[in-house]
C-alpha atoms as a PDB file:
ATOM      1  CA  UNK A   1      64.090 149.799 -12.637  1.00  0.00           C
ATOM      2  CA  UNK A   2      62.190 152.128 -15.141  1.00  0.00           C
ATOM      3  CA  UNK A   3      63.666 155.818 -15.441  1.00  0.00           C
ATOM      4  CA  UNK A   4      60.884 158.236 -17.078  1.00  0.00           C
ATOM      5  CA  UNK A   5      63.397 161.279 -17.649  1.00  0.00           C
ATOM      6  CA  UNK A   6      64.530 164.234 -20.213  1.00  0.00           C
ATOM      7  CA  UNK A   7      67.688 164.207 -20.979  1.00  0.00           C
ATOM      8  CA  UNK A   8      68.791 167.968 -22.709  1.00  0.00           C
ATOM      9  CA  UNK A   9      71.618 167.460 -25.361  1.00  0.00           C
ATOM     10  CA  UNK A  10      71.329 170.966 -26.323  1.00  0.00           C
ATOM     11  CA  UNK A  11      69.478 174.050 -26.143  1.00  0.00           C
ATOM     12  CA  UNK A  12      71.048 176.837 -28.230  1.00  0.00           C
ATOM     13  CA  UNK A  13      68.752 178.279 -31.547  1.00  0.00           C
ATOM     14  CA  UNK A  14      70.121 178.970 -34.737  1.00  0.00           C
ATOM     15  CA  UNK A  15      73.849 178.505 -33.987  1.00  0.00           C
ATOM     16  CA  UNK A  16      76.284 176.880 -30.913  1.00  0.00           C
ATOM     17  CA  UNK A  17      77.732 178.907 -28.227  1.00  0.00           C
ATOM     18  CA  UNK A  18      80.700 178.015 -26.067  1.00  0.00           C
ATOM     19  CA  UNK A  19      78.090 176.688 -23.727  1.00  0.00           C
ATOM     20  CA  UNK A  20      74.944 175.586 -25.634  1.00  0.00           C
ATOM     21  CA  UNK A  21      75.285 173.485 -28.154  1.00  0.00           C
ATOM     22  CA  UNK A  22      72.239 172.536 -31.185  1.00  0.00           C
ATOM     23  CA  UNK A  23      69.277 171.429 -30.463  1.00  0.00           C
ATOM     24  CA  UNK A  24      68.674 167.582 -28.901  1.00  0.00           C
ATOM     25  CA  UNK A  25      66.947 166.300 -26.667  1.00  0.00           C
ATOM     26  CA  UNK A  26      65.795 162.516 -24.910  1.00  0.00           C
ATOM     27  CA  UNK A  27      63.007 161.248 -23.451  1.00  0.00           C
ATOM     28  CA  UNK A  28      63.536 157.480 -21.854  1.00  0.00           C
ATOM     29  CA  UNK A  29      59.960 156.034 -21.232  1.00  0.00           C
ATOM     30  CA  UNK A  30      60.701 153.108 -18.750  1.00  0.00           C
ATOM     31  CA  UNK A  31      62.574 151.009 -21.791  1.00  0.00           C
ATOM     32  CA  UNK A  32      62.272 153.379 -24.353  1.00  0.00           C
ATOM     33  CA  UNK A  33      64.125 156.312 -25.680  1.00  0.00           C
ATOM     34  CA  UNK A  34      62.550 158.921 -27.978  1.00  0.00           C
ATOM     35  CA  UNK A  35      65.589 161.461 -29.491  1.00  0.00           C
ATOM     36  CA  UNK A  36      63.738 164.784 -30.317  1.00  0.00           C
ATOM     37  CA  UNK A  37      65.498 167.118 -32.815  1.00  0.00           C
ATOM     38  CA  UNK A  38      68.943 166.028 -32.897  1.00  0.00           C
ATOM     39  CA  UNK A  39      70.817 169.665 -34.326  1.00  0.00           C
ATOM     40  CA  UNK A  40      74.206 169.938 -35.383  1.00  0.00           C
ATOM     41  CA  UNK A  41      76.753 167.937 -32.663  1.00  0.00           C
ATOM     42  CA  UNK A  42      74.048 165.953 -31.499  1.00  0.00           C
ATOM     43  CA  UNK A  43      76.005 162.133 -31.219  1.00  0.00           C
ATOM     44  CA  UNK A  44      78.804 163.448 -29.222  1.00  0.00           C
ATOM     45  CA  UNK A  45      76.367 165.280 -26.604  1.00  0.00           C
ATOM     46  CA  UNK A  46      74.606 162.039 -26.455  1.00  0.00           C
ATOM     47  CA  UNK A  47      78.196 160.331 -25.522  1.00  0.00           C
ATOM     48  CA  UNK A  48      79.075 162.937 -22.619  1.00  0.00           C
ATOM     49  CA  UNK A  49      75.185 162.232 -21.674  1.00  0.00           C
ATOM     50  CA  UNK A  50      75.667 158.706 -21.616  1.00  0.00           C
ATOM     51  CA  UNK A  51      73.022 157.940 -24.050  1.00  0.00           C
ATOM     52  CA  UNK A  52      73.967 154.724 -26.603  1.00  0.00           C
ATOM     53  CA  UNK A  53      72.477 154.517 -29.866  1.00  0.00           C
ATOM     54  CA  UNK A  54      71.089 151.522 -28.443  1.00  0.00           C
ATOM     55  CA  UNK A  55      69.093 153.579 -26.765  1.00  0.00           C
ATOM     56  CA  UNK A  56      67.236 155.103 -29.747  1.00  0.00           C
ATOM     57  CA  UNK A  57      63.522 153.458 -30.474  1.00  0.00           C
ATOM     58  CA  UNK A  58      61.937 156.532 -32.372  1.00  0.00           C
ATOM     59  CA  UNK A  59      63.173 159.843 -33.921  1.00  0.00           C
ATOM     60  CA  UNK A  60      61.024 162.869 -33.493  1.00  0.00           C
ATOM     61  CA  UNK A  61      61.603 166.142 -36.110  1.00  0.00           C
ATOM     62  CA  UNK A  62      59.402 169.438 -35.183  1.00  0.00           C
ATOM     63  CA  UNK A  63      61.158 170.632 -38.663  1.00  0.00           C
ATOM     64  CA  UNK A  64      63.820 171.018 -40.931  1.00  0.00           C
ATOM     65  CA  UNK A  65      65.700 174.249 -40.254  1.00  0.00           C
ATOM     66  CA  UNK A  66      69.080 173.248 -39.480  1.00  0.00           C
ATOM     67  CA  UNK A  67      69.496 173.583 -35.819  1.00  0.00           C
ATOM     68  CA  UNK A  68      66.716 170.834 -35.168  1.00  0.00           C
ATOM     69  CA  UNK A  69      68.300 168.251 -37.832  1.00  0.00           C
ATOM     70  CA  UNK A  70      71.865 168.740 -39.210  1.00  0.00           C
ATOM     71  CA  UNK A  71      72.377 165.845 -36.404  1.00  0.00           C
ATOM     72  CA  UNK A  72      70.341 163.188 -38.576  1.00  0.00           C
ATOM     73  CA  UNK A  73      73.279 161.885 -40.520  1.00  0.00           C
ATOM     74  CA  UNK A  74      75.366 161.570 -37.644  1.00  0.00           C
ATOM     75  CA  UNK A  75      72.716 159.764 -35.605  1.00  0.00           C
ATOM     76  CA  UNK A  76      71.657 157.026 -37.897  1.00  0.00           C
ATOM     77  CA  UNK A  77      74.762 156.627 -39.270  1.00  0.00           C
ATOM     78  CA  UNK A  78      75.827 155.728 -35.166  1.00  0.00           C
ATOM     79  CA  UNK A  79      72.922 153.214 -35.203  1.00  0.00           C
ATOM     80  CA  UNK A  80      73.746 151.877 -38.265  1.00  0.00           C
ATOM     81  CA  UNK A  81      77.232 151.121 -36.960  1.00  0.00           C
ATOM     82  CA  UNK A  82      76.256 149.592 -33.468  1.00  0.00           C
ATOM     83  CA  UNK A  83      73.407 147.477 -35.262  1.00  0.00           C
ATOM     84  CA  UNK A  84      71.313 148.439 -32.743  1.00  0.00           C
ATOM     85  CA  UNK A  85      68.657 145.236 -33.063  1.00  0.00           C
ATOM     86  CA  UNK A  86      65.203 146.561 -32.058  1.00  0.00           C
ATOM     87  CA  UNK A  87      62.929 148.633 -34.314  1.00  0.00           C
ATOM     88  CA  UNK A  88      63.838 152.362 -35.086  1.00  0.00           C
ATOM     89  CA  UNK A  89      60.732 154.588 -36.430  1.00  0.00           C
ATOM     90  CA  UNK A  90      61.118 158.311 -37.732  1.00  0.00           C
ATOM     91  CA  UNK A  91      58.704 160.998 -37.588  1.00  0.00           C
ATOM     92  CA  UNK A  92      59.100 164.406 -39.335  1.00  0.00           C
ATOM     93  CA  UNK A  93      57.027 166.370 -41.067  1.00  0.00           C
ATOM     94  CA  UNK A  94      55.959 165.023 -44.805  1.00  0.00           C
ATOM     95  CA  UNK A  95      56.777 168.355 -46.648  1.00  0.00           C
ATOM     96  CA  UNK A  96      60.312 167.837 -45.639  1.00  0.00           C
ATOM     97  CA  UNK A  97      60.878 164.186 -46.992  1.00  0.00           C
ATOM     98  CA  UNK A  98      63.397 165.350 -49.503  1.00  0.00           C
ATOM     99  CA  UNK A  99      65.682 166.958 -46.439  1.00  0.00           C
ATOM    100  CA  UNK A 100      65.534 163.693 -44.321  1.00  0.00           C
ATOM    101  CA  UNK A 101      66.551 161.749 -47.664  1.00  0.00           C
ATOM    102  CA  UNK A 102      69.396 163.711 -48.094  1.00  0.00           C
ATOM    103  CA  UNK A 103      70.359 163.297 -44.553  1.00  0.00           C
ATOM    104  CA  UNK A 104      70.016 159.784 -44.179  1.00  0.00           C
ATOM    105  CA  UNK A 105      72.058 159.383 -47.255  1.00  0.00           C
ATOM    106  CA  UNK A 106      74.545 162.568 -47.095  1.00  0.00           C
ATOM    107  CA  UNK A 107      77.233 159.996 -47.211  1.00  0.00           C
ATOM    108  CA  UNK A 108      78.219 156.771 -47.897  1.00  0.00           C
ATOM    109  CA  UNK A 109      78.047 153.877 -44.898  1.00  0.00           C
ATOM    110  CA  UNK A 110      76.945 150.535 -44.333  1.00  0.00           C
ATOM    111  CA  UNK A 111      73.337 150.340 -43.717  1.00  0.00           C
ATOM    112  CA  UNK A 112      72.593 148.066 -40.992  1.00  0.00           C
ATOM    113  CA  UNK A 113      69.251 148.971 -39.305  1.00  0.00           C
ATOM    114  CA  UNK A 114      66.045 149.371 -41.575  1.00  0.00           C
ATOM    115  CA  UNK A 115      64.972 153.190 -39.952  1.00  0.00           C
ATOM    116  CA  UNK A 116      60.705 152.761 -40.356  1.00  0.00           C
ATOM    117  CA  UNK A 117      60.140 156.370 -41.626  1.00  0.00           C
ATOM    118  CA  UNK A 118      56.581 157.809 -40.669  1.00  0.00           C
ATOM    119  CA  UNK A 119      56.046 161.275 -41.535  1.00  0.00           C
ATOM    120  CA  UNK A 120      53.156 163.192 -40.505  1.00  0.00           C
ATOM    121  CA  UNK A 121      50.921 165.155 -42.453  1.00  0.00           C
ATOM    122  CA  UNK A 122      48.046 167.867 -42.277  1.00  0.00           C
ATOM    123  CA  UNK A 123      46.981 169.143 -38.484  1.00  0.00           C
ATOM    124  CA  UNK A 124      48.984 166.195 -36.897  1.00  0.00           C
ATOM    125  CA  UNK A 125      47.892 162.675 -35.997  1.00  0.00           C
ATOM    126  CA  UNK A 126      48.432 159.855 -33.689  1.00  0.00           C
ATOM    127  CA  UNK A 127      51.722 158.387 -34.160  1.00  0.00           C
ATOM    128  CA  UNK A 128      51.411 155.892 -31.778  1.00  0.00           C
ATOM    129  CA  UNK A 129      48.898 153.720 -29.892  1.00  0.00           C
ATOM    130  CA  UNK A 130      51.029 151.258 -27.561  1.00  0.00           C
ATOM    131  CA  UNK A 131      50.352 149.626 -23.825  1.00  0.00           C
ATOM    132  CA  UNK A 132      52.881 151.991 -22.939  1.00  0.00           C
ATOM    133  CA  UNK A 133      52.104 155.503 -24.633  1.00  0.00           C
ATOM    134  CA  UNK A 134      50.267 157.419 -26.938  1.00  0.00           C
ATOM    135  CA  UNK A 135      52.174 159.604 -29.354  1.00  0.00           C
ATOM    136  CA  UNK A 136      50.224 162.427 -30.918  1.00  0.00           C
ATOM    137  CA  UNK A 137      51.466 165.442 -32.498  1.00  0.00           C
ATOM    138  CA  UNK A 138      50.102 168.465 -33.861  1.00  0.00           C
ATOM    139  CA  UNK A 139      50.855 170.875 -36.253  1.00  0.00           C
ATOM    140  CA  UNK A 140      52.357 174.358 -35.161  1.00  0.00           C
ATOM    141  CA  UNK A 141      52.951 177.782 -36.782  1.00  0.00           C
ATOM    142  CA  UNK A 142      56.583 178.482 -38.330  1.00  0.00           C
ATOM    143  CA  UNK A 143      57.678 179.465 -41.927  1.00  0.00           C
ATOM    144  CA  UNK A 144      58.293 176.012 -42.492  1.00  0.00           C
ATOM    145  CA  UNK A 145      55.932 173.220 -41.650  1.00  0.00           C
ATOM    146  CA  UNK A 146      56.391 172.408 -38.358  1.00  0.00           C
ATOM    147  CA  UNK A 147      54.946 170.424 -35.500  1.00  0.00           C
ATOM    148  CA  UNK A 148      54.709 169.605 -31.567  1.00  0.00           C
ATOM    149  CA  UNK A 149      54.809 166.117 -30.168  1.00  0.00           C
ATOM    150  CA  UNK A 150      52.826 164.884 -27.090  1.00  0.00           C
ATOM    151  CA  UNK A 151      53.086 161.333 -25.239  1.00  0.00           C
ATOM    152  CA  UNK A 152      50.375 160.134 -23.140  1.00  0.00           C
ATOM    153  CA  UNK A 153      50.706 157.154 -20.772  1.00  0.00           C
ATOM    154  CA  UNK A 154      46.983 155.409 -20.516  1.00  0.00           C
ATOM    155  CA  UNK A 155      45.171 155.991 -17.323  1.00  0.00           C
ATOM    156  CA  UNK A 156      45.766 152.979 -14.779  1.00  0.00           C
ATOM    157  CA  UNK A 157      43.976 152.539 -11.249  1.00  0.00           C
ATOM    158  CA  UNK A 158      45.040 153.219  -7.960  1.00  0.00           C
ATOM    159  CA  UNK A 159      43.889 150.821  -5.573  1.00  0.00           C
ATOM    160  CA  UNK A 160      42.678 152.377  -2.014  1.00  0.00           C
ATOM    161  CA  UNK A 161      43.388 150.257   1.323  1.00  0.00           C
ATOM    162  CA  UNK A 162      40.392 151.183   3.205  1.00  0.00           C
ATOM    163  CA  UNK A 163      38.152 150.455   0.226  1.00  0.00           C
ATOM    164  CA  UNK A 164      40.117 146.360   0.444  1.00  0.00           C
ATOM    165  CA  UNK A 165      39.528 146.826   4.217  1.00  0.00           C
ATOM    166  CA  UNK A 166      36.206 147.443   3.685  1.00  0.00           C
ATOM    167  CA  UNK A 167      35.239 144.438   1.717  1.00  0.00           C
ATOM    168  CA  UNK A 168      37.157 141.662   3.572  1.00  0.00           C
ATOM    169  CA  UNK A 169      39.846 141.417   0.919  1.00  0.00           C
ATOM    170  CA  UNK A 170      43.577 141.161   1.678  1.00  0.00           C
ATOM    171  CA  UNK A 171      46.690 138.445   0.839  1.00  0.00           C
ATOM    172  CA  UNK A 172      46.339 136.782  -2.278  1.00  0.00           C
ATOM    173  CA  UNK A 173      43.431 138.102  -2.956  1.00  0.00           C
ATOM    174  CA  UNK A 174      44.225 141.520  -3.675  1.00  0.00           C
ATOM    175  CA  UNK A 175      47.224 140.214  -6.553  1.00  0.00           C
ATOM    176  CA  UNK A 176      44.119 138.151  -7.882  1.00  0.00           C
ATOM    177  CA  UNK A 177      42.046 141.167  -7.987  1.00  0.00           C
ATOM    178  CA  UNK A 178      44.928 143.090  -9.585  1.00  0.00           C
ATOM    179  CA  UNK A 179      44.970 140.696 -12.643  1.00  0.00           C
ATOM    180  CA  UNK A 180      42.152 139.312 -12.939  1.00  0.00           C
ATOM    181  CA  UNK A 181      39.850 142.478 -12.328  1.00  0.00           C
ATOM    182  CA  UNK A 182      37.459 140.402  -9.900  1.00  0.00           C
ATOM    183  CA  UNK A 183      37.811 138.373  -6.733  1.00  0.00           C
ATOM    184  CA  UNK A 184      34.471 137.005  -5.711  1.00  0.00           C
ATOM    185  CA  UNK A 185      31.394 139.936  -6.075  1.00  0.00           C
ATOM    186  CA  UNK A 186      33.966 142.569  -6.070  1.00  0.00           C
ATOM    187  CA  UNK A 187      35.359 143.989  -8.896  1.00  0.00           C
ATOM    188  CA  UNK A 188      38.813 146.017  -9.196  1.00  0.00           C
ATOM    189  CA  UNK A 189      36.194 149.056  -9.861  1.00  0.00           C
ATOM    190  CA  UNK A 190      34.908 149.001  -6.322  1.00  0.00           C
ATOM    191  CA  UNK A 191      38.478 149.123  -4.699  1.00  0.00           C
ATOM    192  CA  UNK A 192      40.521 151.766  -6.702  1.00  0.00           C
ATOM    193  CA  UNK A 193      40.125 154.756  -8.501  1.00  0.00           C
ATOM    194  CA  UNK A 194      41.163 156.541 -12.042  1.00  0.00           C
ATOM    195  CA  UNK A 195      45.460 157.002 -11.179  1.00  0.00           C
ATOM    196  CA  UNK A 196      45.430 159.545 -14.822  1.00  0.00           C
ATOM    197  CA  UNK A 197      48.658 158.835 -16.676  1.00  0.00           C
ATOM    198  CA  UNK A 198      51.445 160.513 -16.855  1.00  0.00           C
ATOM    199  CA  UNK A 199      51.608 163.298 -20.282  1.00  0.00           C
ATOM    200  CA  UNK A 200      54.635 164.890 -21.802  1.00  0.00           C
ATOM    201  CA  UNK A 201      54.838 167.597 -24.501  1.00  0.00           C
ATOM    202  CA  UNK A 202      57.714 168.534 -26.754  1.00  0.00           C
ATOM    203  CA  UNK A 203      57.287 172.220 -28.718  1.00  0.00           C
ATOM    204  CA  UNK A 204      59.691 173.800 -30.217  1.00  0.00           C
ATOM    205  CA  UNK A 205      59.409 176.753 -33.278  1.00  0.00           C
ATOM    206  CA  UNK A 206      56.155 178.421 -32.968  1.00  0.00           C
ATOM    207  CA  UNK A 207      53.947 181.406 -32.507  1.00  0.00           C
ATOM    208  CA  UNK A 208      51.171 181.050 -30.279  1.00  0.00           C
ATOM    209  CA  UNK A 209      48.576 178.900 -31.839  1.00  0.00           C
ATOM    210  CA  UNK A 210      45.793 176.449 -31.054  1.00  0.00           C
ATOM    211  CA  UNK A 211      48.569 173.494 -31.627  1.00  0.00           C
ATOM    212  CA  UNK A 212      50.628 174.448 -28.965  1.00  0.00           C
ATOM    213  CA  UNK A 213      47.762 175.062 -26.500  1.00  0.00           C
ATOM    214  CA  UNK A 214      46.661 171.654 -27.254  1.00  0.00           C
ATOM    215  CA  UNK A 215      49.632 169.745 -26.423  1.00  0.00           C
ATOM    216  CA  UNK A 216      50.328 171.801 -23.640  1.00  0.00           C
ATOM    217  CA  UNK A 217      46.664 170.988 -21.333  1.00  0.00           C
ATOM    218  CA  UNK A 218      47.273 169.044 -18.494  1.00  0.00           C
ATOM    219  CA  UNK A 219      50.729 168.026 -19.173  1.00  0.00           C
ATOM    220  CA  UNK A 220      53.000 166.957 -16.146  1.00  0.00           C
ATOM    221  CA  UNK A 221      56.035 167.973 -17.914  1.00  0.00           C
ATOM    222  CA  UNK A 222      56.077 170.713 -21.224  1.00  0.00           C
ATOM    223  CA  UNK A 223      58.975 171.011 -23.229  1.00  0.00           C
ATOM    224  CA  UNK A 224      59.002 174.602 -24.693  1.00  0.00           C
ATOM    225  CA  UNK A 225      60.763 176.879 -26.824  1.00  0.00           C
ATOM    226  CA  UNK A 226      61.255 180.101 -25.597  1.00  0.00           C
ATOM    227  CA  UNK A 227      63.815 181.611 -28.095  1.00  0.00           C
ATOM    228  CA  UNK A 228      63.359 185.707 -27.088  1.00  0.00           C
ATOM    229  CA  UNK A 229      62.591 187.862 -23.973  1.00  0.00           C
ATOM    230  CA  UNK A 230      59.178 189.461 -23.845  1.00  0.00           C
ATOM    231  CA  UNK A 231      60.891 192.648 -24.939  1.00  0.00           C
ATOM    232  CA  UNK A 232      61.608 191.225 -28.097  1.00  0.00           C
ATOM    233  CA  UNK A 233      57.954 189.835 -28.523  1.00  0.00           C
ATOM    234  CA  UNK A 234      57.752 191.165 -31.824  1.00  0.00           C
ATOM    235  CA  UNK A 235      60.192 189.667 -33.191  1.00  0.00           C
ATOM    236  CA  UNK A 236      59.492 186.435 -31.988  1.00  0.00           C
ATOM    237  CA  UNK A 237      56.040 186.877 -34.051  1.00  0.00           C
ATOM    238  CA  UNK A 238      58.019 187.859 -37.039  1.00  0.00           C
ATOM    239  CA  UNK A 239      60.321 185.211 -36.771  1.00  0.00           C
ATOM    240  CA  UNK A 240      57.627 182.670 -35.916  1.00  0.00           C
ATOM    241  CA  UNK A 241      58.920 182.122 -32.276  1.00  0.00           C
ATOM    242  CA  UNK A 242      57.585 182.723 -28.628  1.00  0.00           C
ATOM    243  CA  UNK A 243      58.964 184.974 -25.471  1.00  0.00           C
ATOM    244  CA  UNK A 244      59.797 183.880 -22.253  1.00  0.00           C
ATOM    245  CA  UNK A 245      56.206 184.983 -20.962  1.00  0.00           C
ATOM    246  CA  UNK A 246      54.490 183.518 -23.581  1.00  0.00           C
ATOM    247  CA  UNK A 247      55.740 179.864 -23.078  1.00  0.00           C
ATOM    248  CA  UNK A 248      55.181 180.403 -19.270  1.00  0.00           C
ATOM    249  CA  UNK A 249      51.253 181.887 -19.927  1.00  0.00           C
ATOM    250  CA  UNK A 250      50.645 178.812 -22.133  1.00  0.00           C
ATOM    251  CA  UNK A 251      52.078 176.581 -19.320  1.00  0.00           C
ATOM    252  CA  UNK A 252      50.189 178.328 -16.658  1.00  0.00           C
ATOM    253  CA  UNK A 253      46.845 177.931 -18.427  1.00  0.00           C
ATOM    254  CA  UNK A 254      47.067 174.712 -19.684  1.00  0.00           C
ATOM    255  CA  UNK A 255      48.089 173.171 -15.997  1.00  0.00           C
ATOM    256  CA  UNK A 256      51.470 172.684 -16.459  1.00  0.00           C
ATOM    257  CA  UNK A 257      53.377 170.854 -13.675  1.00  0.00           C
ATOM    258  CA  UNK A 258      56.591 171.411 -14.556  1.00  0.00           C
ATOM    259  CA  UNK A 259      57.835 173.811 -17.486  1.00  0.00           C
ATOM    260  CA  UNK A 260      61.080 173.499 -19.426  1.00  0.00           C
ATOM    261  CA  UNK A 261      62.125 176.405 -21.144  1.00  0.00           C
ATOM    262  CA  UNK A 262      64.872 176.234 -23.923  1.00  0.00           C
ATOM    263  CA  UNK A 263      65.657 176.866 -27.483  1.00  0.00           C
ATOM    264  CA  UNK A 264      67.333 180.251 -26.589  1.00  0.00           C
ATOM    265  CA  UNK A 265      68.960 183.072 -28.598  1.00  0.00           C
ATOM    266  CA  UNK A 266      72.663 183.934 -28.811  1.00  0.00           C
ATOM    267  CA  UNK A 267      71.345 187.326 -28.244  1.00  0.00           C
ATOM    268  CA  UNK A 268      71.521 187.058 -24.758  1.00  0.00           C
ATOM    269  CA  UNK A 269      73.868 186.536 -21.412  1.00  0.00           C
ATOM    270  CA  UNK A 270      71.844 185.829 -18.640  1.00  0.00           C
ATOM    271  CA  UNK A 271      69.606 182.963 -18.559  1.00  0.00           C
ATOM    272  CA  UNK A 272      67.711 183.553 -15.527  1.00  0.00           C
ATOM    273  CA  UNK A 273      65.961 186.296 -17.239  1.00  0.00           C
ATOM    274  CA  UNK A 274      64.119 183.737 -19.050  1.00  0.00           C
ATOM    275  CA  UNK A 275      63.010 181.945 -15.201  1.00  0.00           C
ATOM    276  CA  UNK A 276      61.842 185.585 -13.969  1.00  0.00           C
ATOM    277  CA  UNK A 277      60.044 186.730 -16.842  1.00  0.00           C
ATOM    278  CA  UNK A 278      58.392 183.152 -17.037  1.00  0.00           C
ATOM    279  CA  UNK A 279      57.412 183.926 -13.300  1.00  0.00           C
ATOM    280  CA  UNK A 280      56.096 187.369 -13.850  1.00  0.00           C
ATOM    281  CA  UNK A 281      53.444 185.732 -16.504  1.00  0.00           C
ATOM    282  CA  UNK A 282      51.986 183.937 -13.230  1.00  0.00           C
ATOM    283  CA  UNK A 283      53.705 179.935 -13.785  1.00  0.00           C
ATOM    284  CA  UNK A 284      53.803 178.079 -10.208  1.00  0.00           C
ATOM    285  CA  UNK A 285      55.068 175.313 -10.794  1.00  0.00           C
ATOM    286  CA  UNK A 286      58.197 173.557 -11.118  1.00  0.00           C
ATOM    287  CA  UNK A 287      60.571 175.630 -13.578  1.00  0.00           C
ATOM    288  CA  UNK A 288      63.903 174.776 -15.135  1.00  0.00           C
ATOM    289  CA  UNK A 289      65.511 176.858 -17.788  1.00  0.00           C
ATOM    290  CA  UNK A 290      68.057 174.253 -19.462  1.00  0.00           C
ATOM    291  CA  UNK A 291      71.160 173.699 -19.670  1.00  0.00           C
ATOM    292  CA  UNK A 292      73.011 171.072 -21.672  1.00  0.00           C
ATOM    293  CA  UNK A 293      73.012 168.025 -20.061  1.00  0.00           C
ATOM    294  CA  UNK A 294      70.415 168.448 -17.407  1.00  0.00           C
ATOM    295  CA  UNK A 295      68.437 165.661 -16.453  1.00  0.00           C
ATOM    296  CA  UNK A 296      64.498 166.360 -15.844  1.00  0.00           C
ATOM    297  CA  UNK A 297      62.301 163.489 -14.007  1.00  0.00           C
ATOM    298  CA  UNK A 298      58.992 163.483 -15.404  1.00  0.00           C
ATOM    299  CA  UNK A 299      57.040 164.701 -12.377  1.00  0.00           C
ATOM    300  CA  UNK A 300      56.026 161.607 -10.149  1.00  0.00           C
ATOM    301  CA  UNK A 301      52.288 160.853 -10.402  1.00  0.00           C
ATOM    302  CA  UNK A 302      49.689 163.029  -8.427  1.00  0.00           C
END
């Protein structure tokens, strides 16, 4: 059966608490997994999660400050170990190729599994272009070069019983129609309409900027950092960060069906400050401010 889930390893910024640890996170895509940002602590969260390295088919880095990558050496050293046998691809950004080098090699082990590494460059680019997704990613502003990811799932059809009814067509012939994309005079077209596939976004360090309204549009599920209360909006801005509010006007424009907030400062005690400034700025929809270890379903199509 295919699972299309998040999986939250971690959601503290800058340093562990007693109850957040780094960075990580997991999307599984039906038979794929996509790790995003494994921090500091990341392979053990993964085993109380009951995530395998096997699990693993692509690495996603927003950016090399610590808490979004000290996990890299510990992760592909794990799949290095378990010879995990399919494909593993890395994305990160470019300018940081000399910090993933020194990850992936911080100490000595057998190496096992050839890790594809394809960083990403300039305003962002598609990643990706496979039956089952599209990865894009764009680039974001921090003080270090940093950048969002996005997955879109291509746009199926839905087909419509009274529209079958309609034309005579039922049995076999509707599997036939499904494969083939014709039965007779009538085409799959005539029967069915656009289903518009499923989209996920993944932003983490960032000021507001054109980036992170671009992966955010019409996404059923957005990912989002959300590091300081709106009191502390200037410092976000300094810092190269966004409030609670700001995450939650971003998701509110842009459609959003269900907004995770996480990423949040040590500064302070009670999370569910984040979930009532986030509903102050006028967000809707579903709403989860993380925990580690929560499981989020992508949002079952409309």
């Amino acid at each position: 059966m295919s699972v299309r889930e998040f999986v939250v390893l971690g959601t503290a910024s800058q340093v562990p608490t007693r109850h957040r640890n780094h960075n990580g996170y997991l999307l599984r895509w039906d038979a794929e997994g996509i790790l995003f940002d494994p921090g500091e602590g990341t392979q053990r969260q993964m085993l109380r999660a009951g995530v395998a390295a096997h699990d693993l088919n692509r690495i996603c880095v927003t950016h090399f400050h610590g808490d979004h990558s000290l996990g890299l050496a510990g992760v592909i050293q794990r799949i290095n170990l378990d010879r995990v046998p399919h494909p593993v691809t890395a994305h990160y950004p470019a300018s940081g190729q000399r910090f993933f080098d020194r990850l992936r090699y911080s100490t000595a082990y057998r190496e096992t599994v050839g890790i594809t590494e394809e960083p990403v460059g300039g305003e962002g680019a598609v990643l990706a272009d496979t039956p089952a997704y599209r990865l894009e990613a764009r680039r974001l502003s921090h003080p270090v070069e940093s950048y969002g990811y996005r997955l879109v799932e291509p746009d199926g059809r839905r087909i419509l019983p009274e529209r079958l009814a309609a034309h005579g067509i039922a049995g076999p012939d509707v599997g036939r129609l499904q494969r083939e994309g014709r039965t007779g005079d009538v085409t799959l077209e005539d029967v069915s309409e656009v289903r518009r596939g499923q989209r996920v976004a993944f932003v983490m360090d960032t000021r507001l900027c054109d980036g992170v309204t671009e992966l955010a549009e019409g996404c059923d599920l957005l990912v989002i950092e959300s590091t300081f209360l709106d009191e502390d909006r200037r410092l976000a801005s300094d810092h190269g960060h966004l409030t609670a509010g700001q995450a939650a006007r971003v998701a509110r424009d842009g459609g959003v069906r269900h907004l995770v907030l996480t990423h949040f400062s040590q500064r302070y005690g009670d999370p569910e400050e984040f979930a009532r400034q986030a509903r102050a700025a006028g967000f809707e929809g579903e709403l989860t401010v993380a925990r580690d270890l929560d499981r989020v379903p992508v949002p079952k199509r409309l």
